[in-house]
Protein backbone atom coordinates (compact mmCIF):
# COMPACT_ATOMS: atom_id res chain seq x y z
CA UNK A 1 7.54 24.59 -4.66
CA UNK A 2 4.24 25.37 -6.03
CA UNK A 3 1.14 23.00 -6.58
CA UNK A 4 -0.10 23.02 -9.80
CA UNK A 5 -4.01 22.62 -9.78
CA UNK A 6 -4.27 19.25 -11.35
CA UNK A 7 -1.94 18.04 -8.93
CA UNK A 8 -3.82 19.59 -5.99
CA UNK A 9 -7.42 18.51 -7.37
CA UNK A 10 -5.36 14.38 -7.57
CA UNK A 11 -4.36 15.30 -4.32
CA UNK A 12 -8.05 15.91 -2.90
CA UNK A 13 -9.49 12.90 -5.33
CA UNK A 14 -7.17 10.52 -3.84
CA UNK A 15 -7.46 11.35 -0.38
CA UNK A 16 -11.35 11.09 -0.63
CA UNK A 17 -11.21 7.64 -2.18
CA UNK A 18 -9.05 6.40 0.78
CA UNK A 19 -10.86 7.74 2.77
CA UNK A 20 -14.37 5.17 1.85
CA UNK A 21 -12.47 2.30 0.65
CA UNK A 22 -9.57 2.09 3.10
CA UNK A 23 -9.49 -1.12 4.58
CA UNK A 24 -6.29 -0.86 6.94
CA UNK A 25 -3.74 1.17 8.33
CA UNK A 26 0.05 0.57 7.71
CA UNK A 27 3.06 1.85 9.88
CA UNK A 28 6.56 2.50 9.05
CA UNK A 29 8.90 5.02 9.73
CA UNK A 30 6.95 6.27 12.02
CA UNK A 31 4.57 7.24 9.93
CA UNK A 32 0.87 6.18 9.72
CA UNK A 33 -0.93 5.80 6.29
CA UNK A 34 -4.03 4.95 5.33
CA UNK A 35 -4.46 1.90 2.67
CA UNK A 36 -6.27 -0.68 1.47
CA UNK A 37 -4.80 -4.01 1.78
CA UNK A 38 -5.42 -7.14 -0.43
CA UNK A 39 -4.16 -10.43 -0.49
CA UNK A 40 -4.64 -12.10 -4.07
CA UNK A 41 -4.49 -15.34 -4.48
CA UNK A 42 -3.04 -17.03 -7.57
CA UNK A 43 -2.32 -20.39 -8.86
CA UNK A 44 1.17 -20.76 -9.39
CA UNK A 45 3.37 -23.81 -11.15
CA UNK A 46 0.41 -24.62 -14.00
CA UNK A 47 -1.82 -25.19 -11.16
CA UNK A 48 0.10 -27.37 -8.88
CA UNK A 49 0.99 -25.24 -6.13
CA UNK A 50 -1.71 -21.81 -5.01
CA UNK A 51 0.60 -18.69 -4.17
CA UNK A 52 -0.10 -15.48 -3.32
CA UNK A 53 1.83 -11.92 -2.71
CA UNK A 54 0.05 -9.52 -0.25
CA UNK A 55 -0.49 -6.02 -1.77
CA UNK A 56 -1.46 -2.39 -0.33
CA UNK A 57 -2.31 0.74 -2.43
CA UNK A 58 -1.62 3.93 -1.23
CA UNK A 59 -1.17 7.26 -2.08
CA UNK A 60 2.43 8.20 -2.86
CA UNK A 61 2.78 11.39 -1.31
CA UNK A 62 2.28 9.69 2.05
CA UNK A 63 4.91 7.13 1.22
CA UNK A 64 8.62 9.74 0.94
CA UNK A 65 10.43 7.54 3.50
CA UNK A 66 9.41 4.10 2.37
CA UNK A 67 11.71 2.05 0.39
CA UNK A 68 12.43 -1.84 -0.39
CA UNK A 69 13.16 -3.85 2.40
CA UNK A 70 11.48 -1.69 5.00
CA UNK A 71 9.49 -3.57 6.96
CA UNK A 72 5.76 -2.33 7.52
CA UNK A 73 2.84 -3.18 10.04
CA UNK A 74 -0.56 -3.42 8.71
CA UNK A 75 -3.37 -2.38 11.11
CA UNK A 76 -6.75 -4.28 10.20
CA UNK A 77 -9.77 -3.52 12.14
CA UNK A 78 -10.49 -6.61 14.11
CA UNK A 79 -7.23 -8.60 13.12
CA UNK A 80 -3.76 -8.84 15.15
CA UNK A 81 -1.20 -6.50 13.20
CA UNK A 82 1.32 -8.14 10.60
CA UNK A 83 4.32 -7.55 9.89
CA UNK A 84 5.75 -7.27 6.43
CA UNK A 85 9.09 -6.58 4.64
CA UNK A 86 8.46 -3.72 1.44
CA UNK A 87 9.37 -6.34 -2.09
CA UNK A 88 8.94 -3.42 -4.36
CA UNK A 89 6.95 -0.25 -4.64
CA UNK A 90 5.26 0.60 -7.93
CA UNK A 91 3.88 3.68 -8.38
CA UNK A 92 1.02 4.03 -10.93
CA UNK A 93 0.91 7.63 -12.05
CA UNK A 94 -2.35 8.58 -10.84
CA UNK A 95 -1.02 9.52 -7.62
CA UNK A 96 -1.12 5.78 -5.76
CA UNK A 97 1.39 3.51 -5.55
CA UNK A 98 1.01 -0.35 -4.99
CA UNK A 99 3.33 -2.02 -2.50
CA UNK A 100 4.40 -6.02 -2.78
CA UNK A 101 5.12 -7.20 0.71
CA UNK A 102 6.92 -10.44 1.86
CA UNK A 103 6.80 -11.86 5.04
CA UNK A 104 10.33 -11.63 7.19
């Protein structure tokens, strides 16, 4: 199948910006893919109770074999490797796709 050239040019775009603002690695499936990892933190319960659902962003043509319920290892530079199950995958049309983990 052919590439058209907008989806070639997101192609290059995306891989550049991983490429500077990558903060981690993630494995699954034997696969290796860059990403940048973030942990948000929110309060949850009006206040009462401080929760927070660890994220990635990636680029979705590196994620074909991923799906919910996978589990996944993220690589940090300087940090022992974590393991996380895939929640849901939610791909943003601009050639990324975000990735809610949960702990096993």
């Amino acid at each position: 199948m052919a590439t058209s050239p907008f989806a070639a040019l997101e192609h290059r775009v995306n891989t550049a910006a991983l490429k500077h603002a990558a903060n981690s690695v993630v494995v699954f499936s034997g696969s290796m893919v860059p990403a940048i990892f973030d942990r948000p933190s929110a309060m949850a319960f009006g206040g009462l109770a401080e929760a927070s659902q660890p994220q990635l962003l990636c680029a979705s043509q590196d994620l074909d074999c991923l799906s919910n319920g996978a589990p996944i290892v993220v690589r940090r530079p300087g940090a022992a490797d974590q393991l996380f199950i895939v929640a849901s995958t939610q791909p943003d049309g601009t050639g990324f796709t975000r990735i809610l983990l949960e702990t096993p």
